[in-house]
Protein backbone atom coordinates (compact mmCIF):
# COMPACT_ATOMS: atom_id res chain seq x y z
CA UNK A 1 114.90 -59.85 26.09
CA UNK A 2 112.72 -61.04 29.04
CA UNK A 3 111.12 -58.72 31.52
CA UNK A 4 113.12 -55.98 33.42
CA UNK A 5 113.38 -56.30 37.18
CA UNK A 6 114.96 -54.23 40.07
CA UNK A 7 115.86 -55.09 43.63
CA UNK A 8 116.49 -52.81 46.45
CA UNK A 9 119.28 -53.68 49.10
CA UNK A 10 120.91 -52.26 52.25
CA UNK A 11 124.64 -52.43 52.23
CA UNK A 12 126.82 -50.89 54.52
CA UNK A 13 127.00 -47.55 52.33
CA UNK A 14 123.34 -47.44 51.70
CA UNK A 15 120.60 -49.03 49.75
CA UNK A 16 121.82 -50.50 46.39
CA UNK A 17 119.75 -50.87 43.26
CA UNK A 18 120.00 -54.08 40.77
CA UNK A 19 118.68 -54.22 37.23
CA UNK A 20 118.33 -57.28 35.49
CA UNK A 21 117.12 -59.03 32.96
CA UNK A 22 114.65 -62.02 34.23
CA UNK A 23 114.85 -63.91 31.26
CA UNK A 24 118.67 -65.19 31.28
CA UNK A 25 119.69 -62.68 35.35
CA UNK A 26 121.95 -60.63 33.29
CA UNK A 27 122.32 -57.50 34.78
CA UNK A 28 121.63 -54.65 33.81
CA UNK A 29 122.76 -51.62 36.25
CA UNK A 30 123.91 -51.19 39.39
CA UNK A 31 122.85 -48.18 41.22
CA UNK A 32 124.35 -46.80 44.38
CA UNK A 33 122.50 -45.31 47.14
CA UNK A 34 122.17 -40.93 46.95
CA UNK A 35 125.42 -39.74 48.92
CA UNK A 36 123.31 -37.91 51.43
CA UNK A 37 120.37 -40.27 52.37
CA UNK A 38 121.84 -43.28 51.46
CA UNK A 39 118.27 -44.04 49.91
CA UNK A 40 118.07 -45.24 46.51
CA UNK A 41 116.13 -43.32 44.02
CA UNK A 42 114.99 -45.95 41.29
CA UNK A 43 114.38 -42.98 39.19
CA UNK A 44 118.30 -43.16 38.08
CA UNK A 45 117.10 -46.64 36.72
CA UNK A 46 118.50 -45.78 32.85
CA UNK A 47 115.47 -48.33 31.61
CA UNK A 48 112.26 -47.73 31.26
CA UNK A 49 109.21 -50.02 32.41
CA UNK A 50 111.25 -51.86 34.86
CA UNK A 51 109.04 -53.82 37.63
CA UNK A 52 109.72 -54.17 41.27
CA UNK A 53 110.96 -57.37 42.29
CA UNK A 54 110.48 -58.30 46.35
CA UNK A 55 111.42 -62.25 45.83
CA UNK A 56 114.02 -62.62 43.32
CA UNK A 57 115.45 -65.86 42.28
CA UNK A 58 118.60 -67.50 43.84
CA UNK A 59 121.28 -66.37 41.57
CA UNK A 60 120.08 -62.79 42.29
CA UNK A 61 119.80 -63.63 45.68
CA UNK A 62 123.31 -64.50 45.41
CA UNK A 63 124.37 -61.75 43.59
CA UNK A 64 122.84 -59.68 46.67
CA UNK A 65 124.76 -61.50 49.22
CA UNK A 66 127.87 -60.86 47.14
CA UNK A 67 127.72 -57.36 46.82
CA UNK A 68 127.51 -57.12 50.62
CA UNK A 69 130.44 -58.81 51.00
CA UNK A 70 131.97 -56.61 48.48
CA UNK A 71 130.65 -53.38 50.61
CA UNK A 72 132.56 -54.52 53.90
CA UNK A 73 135.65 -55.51 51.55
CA UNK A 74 135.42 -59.15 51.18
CA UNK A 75 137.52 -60.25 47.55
CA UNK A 76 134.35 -61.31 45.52
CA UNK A 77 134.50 -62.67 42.09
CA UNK A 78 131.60 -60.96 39.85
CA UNK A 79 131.19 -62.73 37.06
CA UNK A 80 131.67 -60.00 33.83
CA UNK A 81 129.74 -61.90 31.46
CA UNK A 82 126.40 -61.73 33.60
CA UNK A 83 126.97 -58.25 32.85
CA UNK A 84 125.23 -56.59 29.77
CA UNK A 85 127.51 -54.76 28.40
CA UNK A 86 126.37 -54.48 24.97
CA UNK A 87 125.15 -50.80 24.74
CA UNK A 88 128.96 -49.41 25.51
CA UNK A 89 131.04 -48.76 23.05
CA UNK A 90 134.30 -50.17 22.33
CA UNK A 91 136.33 -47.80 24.00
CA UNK A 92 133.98 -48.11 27.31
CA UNK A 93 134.04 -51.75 27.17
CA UNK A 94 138.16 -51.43 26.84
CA UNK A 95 137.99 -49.34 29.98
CA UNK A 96 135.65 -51.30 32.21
CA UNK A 97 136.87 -54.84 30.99
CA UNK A 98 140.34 -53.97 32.29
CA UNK A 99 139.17 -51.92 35.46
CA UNK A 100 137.45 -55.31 36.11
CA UNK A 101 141.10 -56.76 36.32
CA UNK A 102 142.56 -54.83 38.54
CA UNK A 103 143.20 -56.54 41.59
CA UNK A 104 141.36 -56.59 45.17
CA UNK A 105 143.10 -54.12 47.48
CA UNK A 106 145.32 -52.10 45.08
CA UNK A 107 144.65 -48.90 43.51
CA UNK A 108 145.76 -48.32 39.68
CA UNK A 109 145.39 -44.39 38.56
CA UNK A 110 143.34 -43.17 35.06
CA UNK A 111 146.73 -42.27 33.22
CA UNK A 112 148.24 -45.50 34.16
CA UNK A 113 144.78 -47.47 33.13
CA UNK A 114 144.79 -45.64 30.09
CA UNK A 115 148.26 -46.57 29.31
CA UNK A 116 147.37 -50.52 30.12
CA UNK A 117 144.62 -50.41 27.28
CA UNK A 118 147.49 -48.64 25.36
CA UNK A 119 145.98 -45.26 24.57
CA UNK A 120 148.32 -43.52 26.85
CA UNK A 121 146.42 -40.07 26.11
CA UNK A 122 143.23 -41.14 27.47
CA UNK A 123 143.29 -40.36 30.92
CA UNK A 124 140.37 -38.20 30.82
CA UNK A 125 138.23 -40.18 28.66
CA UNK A 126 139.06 -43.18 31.06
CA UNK A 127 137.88 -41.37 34.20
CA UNK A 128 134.83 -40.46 32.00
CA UNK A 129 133.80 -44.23 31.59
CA UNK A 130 134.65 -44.39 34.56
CA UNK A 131 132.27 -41.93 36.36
CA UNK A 132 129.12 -43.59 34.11
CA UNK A 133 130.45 -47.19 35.02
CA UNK A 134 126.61 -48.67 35.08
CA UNK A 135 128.05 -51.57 37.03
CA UNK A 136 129.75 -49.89 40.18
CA UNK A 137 130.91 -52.11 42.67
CA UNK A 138 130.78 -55.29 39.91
CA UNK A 139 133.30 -53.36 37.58
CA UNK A 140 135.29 -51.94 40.94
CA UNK A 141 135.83 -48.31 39.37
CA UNK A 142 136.84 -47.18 42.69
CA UNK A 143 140.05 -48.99 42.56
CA UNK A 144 141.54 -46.15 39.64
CA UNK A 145 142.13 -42.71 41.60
CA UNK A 146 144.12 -39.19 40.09
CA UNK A 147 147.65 -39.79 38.91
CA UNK A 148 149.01 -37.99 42.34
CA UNK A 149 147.05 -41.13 44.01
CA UNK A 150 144.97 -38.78 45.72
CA UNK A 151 140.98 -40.56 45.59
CA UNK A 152 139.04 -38.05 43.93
CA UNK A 153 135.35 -38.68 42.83
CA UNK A 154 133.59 -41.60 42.78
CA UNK A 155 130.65 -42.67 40.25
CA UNK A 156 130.27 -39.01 38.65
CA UNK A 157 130.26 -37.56 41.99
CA UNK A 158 132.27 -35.30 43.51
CA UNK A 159 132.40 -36.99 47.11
CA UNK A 160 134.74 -39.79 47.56
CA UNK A 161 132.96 -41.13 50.78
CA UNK A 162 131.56 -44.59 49.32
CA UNK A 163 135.30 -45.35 47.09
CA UNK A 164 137.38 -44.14 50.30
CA UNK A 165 135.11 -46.81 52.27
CA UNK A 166 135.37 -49.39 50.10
CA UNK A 167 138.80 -49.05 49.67
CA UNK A 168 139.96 -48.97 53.26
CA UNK A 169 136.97 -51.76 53.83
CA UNK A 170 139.64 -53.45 51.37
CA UNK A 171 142.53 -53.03 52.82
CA UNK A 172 143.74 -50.18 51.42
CA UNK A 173 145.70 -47.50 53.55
CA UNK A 174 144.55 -43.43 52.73
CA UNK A 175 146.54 -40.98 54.70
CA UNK A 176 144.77 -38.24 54.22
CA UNK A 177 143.53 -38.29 51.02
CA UNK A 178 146.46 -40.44 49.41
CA UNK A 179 146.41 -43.89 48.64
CA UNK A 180 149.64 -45.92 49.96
CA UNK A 181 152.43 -46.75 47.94
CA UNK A 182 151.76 -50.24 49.32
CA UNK A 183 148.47 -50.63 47.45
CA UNK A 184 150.01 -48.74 44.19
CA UNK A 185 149.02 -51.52 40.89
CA UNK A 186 150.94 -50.26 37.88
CA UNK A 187 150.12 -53.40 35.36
CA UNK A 188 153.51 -54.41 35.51
């Protein structure tokens, strides 16, 4: 493992965090921005000894540019195997692997995701990984809401401001606080 690096970006929702790994710019974590500042707090960086990076190199420059896009709702491709996701467990990797598949502009819910990595009882669990996804935005957790399609929480917190933003920024109609039947993605 090469030396640990972090980035901080303004987005649309905020400033954005990226960890990576300078030896081979797979990344690490994605953090979002506190829901009240919209300042980043590098101190939810899970690794420790992680240096400041003001030039990065072009595919993290990329990367940045991408995640922009992403913010104001353009379809990006992230690419899942720059993403480390060797620490999760199976079961987490199940999740976020097929959260990454769900498509740009629909919604899926957590009992319907759980049924499409066919542990139908998982719901909770799901949502769990779901909240610690350390690749929000990448992995686009806030496309999987409550099985009445209302939006919830996004990213372990209990304001849906940043996953009702990038939804909409997506495409995706909310009336109220209920995702369209329009934008419904069962897996079928």
């Amino acid at each position: 493992m090469g030396t640990l690096k972090y980035i901080i970006t303004n987005t649309l929702i905020g400033e954005i965090t990226i960890v990576w790994d300078d030896s081979n710019n797979i990344i690490k974590q994605i953090v979002l921005p506190d829901s009240n500042t919209k300042k980043s707090n590098p101190g939810n960086i899970a690794f420790t000894g992680v240096l400041f990076e003001s030039h990065p190199n072009d595919t993290i420059r990329k990367l940045i540019s991408n995640i922009k896009e992403a913010v104001k709702g353009t379809d990006v491709k992230f690419d899942l195997d720059k993403m480390d996701l060797s620490s999760l467990t199976d079961f987490q990797r199940l999740v976020l692997e097929k959260q990454f598949e769900i498509p740009h502009g629909f919604v899926t819910t957590y009992k319907i995701l759980a049924q499409m990595i066919d542990k139908p009882r998982s719901a909770r669990p799901v949502a769990n990984v779901l909240a610690a996804n350390p690749f929000p935005i990448l992995i686009p957790c806030h496309r999987t809401v409550l099985s009445s399609w209302e939006v919830g929480g996004y990213a372990g917190l209990r304001s849906n401001y940043y996953k009702k933003f990038l939804l909409v920024n997506e495409g995706v109609k909310i009336n109220g606080d209920v995702v369209d039947k329009k934008s419904h993605f069962t897996g079928k």
